[in-house]
Protein backbone atom coordinates (compact mmCIF):
# COMPACT_ATOMS: atom_id res chain seq x y z
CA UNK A 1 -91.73 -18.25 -97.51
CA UNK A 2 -88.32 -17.72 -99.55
CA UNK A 3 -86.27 -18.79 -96.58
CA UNK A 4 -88.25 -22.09 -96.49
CA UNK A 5 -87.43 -22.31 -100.22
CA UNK A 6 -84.23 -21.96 -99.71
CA UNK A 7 -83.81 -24.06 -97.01
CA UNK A 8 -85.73 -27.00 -99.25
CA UNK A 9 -83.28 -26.24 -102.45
CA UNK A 10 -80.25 -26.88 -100.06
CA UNK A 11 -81.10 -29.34 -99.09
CA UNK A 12 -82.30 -31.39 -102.52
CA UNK A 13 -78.75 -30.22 -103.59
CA UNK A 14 -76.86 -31.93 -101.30
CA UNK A 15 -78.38 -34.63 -101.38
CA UNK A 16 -77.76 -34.28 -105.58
CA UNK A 17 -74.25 -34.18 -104.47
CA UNK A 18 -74.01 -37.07 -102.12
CA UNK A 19 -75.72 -39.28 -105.10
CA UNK A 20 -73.02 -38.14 -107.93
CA UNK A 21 -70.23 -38.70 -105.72
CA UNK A 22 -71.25 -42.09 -104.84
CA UNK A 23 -71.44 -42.73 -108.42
CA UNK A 24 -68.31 -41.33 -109.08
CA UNK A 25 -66.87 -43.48 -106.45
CA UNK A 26 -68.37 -46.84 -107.86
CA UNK A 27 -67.07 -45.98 -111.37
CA UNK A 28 -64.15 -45.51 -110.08
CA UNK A 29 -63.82 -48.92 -108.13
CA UNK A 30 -65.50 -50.58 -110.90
CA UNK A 31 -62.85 -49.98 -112.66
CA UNK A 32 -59.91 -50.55 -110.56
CA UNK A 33 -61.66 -53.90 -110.61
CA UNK A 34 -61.72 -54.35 -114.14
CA UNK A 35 -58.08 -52.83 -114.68
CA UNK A 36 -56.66 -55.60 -112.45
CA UNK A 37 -58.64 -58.26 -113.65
CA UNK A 38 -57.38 -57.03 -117.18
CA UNK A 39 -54.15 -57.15 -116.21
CA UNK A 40 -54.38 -60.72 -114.55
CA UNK A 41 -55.78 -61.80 -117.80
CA UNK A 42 -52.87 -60.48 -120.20
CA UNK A 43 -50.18 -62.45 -118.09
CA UNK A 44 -52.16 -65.45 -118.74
CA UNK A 45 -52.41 -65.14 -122.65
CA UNK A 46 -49.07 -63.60 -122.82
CA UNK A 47 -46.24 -65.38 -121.03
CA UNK A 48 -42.91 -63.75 -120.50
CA UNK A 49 -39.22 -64.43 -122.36
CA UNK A 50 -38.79 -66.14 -119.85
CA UNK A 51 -41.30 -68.51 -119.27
CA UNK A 52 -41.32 -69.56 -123.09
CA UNK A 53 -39.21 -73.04 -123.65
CA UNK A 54 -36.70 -73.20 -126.38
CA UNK A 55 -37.94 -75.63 -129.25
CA UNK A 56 -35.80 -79.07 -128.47
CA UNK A 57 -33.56 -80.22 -131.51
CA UNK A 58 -34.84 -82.92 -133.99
CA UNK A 59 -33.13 -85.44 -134.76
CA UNK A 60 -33.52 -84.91 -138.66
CA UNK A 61 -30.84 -82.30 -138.10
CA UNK A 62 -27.41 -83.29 -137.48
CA UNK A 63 -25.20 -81.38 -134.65
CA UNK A 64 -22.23 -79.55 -136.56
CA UNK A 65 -20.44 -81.13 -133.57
CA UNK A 66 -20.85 -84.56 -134.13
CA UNK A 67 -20.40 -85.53 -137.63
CA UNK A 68 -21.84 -88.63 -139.25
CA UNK A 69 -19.77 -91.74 -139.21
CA UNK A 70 -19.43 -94.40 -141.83
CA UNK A 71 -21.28 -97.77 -141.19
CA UNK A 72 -19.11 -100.78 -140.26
CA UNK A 73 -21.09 -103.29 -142.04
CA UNK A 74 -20.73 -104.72 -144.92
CA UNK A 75 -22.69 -103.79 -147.87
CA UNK A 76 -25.40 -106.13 -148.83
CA UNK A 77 -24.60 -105.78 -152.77
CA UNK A 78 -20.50 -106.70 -151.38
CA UNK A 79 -19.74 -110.23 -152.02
CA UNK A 80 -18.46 -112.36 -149.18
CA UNK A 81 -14.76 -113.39 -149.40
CA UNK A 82 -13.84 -116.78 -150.55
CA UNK A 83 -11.43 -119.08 -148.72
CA UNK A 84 -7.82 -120.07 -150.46
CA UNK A 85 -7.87 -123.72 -151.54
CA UNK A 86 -6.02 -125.74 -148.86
CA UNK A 87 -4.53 -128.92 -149.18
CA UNK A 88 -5.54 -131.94 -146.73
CA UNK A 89 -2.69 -132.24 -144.16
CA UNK A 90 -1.34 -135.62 -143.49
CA UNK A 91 0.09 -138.38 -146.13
CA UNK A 92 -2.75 -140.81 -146.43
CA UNK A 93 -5.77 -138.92 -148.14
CA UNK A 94 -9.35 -140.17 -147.03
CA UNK A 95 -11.86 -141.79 -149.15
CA UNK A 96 -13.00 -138.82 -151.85
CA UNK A 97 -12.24 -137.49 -155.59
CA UNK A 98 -9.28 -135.01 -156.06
CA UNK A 99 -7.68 -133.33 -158.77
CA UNK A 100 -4.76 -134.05 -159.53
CA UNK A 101 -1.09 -134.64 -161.76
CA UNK A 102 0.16 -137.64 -162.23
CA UNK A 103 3.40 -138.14 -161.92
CA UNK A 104 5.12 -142.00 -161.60
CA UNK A 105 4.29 -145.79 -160.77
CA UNK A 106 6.41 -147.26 -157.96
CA UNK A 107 6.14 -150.62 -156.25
CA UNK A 108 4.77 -153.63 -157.39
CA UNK A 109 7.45 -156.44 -156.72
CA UNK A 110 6.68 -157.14 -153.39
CA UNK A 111 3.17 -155.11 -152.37
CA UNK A 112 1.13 -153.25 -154.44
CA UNK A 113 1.42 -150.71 -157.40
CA UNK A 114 1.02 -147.41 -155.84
CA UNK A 115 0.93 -144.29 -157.86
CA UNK A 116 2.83 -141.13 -157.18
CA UNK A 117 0.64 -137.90 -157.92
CA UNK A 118 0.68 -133.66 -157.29
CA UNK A 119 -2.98 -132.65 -155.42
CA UNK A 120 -4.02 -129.23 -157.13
CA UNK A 121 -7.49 -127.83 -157.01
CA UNK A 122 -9.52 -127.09 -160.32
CA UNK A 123 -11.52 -123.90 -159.90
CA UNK A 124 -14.55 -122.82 -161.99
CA UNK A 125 -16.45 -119.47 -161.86
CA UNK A 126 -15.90 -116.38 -159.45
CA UNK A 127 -14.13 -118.61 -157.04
CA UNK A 128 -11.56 -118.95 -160.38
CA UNK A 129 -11.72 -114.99 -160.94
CA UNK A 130 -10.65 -114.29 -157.05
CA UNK A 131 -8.16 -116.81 -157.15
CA UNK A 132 -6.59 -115.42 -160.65
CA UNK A 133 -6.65 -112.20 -159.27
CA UNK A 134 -5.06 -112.77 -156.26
CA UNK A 135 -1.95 -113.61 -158.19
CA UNK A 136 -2.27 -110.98 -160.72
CA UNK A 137 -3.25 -113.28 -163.23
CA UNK A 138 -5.62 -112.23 -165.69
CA UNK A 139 -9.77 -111.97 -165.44
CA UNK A 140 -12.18 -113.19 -165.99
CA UNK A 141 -9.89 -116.30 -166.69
CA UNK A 142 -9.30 -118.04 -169.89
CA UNK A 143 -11.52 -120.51 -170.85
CA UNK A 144 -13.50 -120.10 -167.19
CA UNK A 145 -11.14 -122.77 -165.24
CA UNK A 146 -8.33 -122.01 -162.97
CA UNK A 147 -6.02 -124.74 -161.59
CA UNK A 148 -4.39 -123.92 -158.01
CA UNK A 149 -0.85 -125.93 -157.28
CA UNK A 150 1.23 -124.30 -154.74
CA UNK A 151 2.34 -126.81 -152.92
CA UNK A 152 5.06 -129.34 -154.98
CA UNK A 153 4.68 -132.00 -152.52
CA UNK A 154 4.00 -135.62 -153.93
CA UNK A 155 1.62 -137.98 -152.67
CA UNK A 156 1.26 -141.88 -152.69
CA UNK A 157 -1.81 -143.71 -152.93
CA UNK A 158 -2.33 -147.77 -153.78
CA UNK A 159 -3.80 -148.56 -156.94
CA UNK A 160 -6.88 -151.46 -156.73
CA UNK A 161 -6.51 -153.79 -158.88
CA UNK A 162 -9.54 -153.44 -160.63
CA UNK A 163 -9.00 -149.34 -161.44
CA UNK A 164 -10.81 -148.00 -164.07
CA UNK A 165 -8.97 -145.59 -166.63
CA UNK A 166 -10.50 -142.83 -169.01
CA UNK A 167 -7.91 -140.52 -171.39
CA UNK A 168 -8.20 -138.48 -174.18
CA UNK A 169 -5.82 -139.75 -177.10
CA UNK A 170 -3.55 -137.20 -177.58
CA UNK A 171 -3.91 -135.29 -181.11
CA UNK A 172 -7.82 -136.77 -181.33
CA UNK A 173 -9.46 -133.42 -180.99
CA UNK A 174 -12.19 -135.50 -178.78
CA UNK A 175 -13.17 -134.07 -175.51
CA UNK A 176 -14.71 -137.26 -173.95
CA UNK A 177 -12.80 -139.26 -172.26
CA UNK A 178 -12.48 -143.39 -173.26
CA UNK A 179 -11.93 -146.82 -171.62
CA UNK A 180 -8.41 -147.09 -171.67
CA UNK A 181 -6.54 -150.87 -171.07
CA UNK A 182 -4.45 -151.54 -168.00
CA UNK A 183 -1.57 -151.73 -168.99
CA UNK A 184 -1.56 -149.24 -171.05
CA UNK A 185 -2.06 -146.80 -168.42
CA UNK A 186 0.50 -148.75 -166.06
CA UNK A 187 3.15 -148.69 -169.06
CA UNK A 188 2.54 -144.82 -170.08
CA UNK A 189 2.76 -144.24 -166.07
CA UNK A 190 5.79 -145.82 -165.36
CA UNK A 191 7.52 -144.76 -168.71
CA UNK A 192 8.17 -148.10 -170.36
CA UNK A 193 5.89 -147.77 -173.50
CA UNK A 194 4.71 -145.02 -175.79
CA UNK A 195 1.15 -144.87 -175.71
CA UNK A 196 -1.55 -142.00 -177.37
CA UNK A 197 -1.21 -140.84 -173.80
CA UNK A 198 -0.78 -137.27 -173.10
CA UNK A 199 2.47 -136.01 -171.90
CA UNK A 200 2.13 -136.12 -167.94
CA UNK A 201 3.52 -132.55 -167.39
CA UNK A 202 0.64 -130.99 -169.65
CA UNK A 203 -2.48 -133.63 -168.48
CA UNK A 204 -4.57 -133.43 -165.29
CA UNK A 205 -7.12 -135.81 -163.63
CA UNK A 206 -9.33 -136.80 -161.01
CA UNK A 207 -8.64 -139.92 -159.29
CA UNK A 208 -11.47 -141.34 -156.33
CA UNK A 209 -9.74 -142.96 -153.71
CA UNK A 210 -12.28 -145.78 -152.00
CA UNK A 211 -11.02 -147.45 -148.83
CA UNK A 212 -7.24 -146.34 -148.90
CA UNK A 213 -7.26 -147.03 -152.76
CA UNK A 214 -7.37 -145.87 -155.81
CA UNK A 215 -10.55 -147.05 -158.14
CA UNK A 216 -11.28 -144.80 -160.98
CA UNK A 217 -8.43 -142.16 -163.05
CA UNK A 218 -10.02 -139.93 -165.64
CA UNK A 219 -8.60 -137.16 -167.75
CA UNK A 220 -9.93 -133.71 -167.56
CA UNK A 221 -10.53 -132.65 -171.02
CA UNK A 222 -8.62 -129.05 -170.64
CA UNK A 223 -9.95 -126.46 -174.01
């Protein structure tokens, strides 16, 4: 009786044993499993130094290297530069209306009267100012005219015969020109009368030339 007891209790013991030490077995491969799986899953989430890029530079921040360089264009506020008055090249001037001193009266015996006259250029506004400036004159300038004459040379030009003439009488205080009579003009010209005329070295005028003559001479009324 006690030996088949025993023999029964042996054996439900071993068997006991066999079951815990399977268990123990699964637990432990269940979690080898779940230690590599764990693993695999934190190098996923959590790259390495060396896998992580370096943030590319913006351009809102300058390289120290390359400093900025100063635009070529012109500034929008900058005012264009103005041309020098030129004179028309040649001897004969074409039909238009120039500015000019008069100076002398010459033919007339055999051909026509022709008059003898300094081209200049009257200037008004900034073009006056750049002008001024450019010769160290003073600016804004006086009175807000500026007359250009570099160049001495004297022209020639045929007077019609019909020419109209405006002055200013010298000493009149006007500053509209009048009608003034032919031969008034032609005698204060040439220098064989005195006339109200002012002196030619201090007047200035526009004459229009109209095919290869002159038509109209008016004073410019200088303040």
């Amino acid at each position: 009786m006690s030996a088949n007891g025993t023999g029964t209790q042996g054996a439900r013991d071993r068997r006991i044993r066999r079951i815990v030490a399977l268990s123990v077995g699964l637990g432990l491969l269940l979690f080898a499993a779940g230690y590599v799986l764990g693993r695999g899953s934190d190098r996923t989430a959590t790259p390495s130094v060396s896998e992580v890029a370096a943030p590319a530079p913006t351009s809102a921040t300058p390289s120290p290297s390359s400093p900025p360089t100063a635009s070529t264009s012109p500034s929008p506020t900058e005012p264009a530069p103005s041309a020098t008055p030129t004179e028309p090249t040649g001897e004969a001037l074409p039909d238009g209306r120039y500015f000019v001193r008069l100076s002398d009266l010459q033919g007339g015996e055999e051909g026509p009267l022709v008059v003898v006259y300094d081209l200049a250029s009257f200037l008004t506004g900034e073009l006056a100012n750049q002008e001024a400036a450019a010769r160290g004159m003073e600016t804004p300038v006086p009175n807000g005219y500026f007359i250009v004459n570099d160049n001495p040379k004297l022209r020639r030009t045929p007077l019609s015969d019909s020419v109209s003439v405006k002055y200013i009488p010298e000493g009149s205080g006007a500053s509209t020109p009048i009608r003034a009579h032919r031969s008034q003009f032609l005698g204060w010209l040439s220098g064989s009368i005195q006339t109200d005329f002012s002196p030619k070295d201090t007047s200035w005028w526009w004459i229009a030339i109209d095919k290869g003559e002159i038509t109209t001479i008016t004073q410019q009324y200088l303040p």
